[in-house]
C-alpha atoms as a PDB file:
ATOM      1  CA  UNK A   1      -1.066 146.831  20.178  1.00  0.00           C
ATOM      2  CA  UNK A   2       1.071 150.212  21.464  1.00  0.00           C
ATOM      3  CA  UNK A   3      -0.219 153.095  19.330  1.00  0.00           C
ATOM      4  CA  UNK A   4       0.228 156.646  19.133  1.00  0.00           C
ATOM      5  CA  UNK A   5      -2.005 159.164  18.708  1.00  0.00           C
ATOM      6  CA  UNK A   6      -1.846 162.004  16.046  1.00  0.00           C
ATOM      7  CA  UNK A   7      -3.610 164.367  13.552  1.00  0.00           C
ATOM      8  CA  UNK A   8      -3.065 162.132  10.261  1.00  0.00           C
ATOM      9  CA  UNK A   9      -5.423 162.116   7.623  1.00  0.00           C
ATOM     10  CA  UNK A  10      -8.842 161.756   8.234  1.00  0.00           C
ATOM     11  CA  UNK A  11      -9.399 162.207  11.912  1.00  0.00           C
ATOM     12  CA  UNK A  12      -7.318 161.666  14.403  1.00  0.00           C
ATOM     13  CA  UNK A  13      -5.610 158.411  13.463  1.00  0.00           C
ATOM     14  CA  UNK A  14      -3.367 156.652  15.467  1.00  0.00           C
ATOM     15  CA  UNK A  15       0.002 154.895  14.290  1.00  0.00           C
ATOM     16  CA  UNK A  16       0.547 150.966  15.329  1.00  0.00           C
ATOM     17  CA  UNK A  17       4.259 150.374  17.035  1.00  0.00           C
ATOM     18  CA  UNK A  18       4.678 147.189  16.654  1.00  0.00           C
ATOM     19  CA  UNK A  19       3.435 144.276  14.723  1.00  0.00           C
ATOM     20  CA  UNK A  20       2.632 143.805  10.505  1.00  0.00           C
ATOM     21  CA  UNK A  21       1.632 146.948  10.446  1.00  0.00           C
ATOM     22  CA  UNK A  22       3.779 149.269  12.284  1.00  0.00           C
ATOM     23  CA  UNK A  23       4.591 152.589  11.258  1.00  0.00           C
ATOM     24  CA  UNK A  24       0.874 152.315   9.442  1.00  0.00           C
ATOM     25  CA  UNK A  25      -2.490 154.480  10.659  1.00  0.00           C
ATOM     26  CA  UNK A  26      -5.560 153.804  11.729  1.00  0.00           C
ATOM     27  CA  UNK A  27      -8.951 155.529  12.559  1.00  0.00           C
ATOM     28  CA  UNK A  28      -9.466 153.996  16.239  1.00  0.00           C
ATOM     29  CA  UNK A  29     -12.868 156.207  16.991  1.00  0.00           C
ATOM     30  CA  UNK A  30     -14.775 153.804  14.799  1.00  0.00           C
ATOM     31  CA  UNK A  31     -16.069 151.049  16.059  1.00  0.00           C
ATOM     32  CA  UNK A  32     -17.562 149.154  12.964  1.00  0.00           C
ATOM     33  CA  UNK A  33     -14.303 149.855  10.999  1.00  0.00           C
ATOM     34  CA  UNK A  34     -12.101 148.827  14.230  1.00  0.00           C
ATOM     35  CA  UNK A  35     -13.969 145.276  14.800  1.00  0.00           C
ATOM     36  CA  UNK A  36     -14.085 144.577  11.090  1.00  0.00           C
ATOM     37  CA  UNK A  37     -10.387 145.614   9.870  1.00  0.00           C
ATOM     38  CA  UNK A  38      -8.586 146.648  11.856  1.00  0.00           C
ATOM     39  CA  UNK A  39      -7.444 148.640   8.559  1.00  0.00           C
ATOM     40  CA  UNK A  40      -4.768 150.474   8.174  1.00  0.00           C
ATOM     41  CA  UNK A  41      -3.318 153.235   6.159  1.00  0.00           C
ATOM     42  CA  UNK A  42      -0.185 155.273   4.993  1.00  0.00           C
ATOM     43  CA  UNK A  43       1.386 158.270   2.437  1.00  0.00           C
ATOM     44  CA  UNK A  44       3.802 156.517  -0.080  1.00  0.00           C
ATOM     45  CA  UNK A  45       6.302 158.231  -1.740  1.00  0.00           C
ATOM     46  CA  UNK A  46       4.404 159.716  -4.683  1.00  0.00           C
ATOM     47  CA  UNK A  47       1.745 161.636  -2.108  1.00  0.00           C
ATOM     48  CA  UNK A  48      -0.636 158.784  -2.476  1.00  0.00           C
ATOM     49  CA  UNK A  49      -2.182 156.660   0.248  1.00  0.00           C
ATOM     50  CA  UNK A  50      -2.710 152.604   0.384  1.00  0.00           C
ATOM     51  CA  UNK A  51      -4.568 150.910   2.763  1.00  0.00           C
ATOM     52  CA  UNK A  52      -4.282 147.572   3.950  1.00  0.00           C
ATOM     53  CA  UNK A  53      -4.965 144.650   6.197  1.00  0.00           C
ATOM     54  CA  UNK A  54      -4.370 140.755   6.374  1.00  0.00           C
ATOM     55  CA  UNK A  55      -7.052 138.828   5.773  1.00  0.00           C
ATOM     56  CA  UNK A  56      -8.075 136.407   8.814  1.00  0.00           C
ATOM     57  CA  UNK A  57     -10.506 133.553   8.836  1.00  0.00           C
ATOM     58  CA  UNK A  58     -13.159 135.516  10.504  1.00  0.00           C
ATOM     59  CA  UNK A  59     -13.302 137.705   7.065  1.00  0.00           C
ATOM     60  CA  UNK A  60     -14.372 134.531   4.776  1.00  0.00           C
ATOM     61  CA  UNK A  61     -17.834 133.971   3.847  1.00  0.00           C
ATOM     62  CA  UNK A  62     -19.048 129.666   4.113  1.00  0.00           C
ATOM     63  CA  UNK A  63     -17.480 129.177   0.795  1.00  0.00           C
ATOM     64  CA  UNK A  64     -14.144 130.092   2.048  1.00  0.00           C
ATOM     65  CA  UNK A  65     -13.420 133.147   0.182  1.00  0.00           C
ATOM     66  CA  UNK A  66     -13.312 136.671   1.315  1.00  0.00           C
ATOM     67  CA  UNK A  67     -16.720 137.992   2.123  1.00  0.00           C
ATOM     68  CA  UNK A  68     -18.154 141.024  -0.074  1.00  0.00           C
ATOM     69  CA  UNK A  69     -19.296 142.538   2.980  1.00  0.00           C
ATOM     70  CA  UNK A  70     -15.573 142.964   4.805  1.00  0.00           C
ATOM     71  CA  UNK A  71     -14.338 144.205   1.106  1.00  0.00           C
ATOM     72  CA  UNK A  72     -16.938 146.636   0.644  1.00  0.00           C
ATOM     73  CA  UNK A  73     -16.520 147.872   4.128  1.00  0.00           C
ATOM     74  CA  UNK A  74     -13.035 147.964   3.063  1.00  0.00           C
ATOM     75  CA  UNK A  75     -13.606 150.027   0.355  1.00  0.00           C
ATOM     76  CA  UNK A  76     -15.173 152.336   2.301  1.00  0.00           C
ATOM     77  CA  UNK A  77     -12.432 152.681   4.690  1.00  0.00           C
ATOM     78  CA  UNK A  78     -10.402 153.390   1.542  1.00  0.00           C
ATOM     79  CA  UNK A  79     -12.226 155.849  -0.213  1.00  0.00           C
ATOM     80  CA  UNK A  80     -11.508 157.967   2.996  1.00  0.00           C
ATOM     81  CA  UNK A  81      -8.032 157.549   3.136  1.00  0.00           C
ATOM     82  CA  UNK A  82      -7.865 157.514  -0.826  1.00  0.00           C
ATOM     83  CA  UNK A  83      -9.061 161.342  -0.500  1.00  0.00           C
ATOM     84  CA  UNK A  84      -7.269 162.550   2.721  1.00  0.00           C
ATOM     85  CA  UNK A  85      -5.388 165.259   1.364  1.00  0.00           C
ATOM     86  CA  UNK A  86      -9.100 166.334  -0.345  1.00  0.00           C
ATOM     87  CA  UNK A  87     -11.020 166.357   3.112  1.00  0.00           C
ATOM     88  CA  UNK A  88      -8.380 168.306   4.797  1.00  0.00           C
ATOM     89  CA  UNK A  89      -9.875 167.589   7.984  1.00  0.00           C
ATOM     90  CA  UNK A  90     -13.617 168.020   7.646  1.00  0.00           C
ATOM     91  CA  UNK A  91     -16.012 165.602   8.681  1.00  0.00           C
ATOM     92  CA  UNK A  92     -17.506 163.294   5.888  1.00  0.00           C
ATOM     93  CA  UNK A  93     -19.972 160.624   5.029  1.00  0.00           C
ATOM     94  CA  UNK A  94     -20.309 158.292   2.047  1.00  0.00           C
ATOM     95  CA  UNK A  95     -22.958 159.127  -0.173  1.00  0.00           C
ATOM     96  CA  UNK A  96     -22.235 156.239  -2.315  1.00  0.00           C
ATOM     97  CA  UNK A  97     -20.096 153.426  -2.831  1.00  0.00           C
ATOM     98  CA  UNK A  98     -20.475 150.882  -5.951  1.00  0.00           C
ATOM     99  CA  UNK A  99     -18.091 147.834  -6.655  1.00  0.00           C
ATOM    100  CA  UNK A 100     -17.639 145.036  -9.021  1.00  0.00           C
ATOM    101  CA  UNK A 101     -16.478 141.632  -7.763  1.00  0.00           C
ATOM    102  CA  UNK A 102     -13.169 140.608  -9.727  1.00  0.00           C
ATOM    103  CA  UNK A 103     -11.767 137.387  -7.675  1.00  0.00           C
ATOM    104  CA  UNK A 104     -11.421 135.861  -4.579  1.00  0.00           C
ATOM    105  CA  UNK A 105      -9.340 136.547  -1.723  1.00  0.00           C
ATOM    106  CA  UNK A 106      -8.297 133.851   0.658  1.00  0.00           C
ATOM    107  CA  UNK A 107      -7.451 133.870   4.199  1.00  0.00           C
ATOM    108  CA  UNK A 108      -3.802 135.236   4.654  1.00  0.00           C
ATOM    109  CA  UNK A 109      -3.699 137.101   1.726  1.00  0.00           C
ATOM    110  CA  UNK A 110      -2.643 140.794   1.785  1.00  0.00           C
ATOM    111  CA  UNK A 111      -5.082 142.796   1.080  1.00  0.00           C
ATOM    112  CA  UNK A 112      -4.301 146.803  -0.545  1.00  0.00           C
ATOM    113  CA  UNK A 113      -6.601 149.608  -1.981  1.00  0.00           C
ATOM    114  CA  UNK A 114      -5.292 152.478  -4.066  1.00  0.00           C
ATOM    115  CA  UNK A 115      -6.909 154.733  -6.270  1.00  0.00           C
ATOM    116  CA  UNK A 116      -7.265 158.265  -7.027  1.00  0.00           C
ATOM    117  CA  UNK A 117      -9.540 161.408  -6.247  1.00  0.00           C
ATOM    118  CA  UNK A 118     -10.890 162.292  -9.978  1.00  0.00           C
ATOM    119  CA  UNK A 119     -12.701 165.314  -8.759  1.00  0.00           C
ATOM    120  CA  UNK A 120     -12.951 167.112  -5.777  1.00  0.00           C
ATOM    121  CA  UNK A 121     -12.497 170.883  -4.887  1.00  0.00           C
ATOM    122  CA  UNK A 122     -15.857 171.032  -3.157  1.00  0.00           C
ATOM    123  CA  UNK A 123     -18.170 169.607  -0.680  1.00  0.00           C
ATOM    124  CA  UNK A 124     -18.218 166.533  -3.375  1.00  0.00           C
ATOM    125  CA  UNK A 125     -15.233 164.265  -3.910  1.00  0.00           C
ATOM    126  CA  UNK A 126     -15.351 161.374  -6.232  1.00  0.00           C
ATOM    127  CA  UNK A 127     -12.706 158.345  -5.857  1.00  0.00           C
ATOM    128  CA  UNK A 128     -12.164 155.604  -7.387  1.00  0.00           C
ATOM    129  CA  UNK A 129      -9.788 152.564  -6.598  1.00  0.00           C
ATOM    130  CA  UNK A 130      -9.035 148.879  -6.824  1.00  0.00           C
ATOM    131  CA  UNK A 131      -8.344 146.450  -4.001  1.00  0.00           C
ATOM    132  CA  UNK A 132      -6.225 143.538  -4.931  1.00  0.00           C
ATOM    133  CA  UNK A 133      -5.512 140.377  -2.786  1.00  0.00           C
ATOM    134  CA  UNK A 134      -1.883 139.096  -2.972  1.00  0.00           C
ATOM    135  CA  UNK A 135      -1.661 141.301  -5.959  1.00  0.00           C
ATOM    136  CA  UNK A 136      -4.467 140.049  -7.585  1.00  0.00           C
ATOM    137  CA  UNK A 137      -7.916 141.902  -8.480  1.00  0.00           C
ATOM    138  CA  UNK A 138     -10.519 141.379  -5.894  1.00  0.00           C
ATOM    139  CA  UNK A 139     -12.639 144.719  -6.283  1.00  0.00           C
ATOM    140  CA  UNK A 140     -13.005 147.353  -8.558  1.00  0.00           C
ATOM    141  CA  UNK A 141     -14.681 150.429  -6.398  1.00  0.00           C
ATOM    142  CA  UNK A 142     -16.283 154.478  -7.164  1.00  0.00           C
ATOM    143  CA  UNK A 143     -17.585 156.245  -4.200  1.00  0.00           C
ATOM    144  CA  UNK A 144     -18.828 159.783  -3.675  1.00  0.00           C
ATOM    145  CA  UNK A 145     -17.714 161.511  -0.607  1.00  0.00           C
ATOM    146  CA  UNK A 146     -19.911 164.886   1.362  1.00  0.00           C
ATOM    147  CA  UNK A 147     -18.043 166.946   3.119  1.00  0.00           C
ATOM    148  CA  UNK A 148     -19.209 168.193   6.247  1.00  0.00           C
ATOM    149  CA  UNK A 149     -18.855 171.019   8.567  1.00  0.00           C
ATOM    150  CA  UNK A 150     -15.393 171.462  10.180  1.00  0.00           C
ATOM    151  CA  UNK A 151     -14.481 169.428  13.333  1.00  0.00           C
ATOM    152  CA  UNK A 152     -13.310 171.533  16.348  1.00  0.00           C
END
């Protein structure tokens, strides 16, 4: 995949050339995130971000249905990009992320997250969002987000 690299959101993210998601970021310096997703991000229109991916095969659990695992780790991806314009920069770790199953997601399906900082202004940002599969419900998700000491 040709990327690019530039300051975008949370990190340095780098923006995909070519393929299903081109145009879209990505966070490229984390490993877990990279081998899971990849995920990717963008702004829309109204200022806020979505993140997506496609689901693949490799994401479904023995039942053939999206593992909770990949859409937890998903959320977590999320919750980042969900509060970009909040971490302006700084370094960050989830302190907590909670979710409640709402359906199944199948292989192929598109998968999105959106949601909303509803407080922030600190060290402490709280986001909520909802991923859907193909539209549909798949997780509900609230996460709490520590900033950290400014990168160099």
């Amino acid at each position: 995949m040709n990327e690019t690299k530039t300051e975008y959101g949370y990190g340095n993210a780098v923006q995909a050339s070519e393929g299903e998601f081109a145009g879209w970021y990505h966070w490229n310096h984390d490993p877990y995130e990279t081998r899971s997703g990849p995920f990717f991000m963008r702004r829309e229109d109204d200022g806020t971000y979505v993140s997506a991916f496609r689901a693949e095969q490799r994401h479904m659990n023995g039942a053939g249905f999206m593992h909770g695992g990949c859409l937890l780790t998903f959320a977590d991806f999320a919750l980042f990009a969900i509060a970009t314009d909040e971490l302006n920069g700084d370094n960050a770790v989830t302190m907590n992320l909670s979710g409640d199953f709402l359906g199944a997601a199948r292989a192929g399906a598109l998968m999105e997250a959106r949601g909303e900082v509803t407080r922030g202004g600190g060290k402490t940002i709280f986001v909520r969002g909802l991923i859907t599969g193909d539209g549909e419900p798949a997780l509900s998700f609230t996460g709490i987000i520590r900033k950290l000491a400014r990168r160099d």
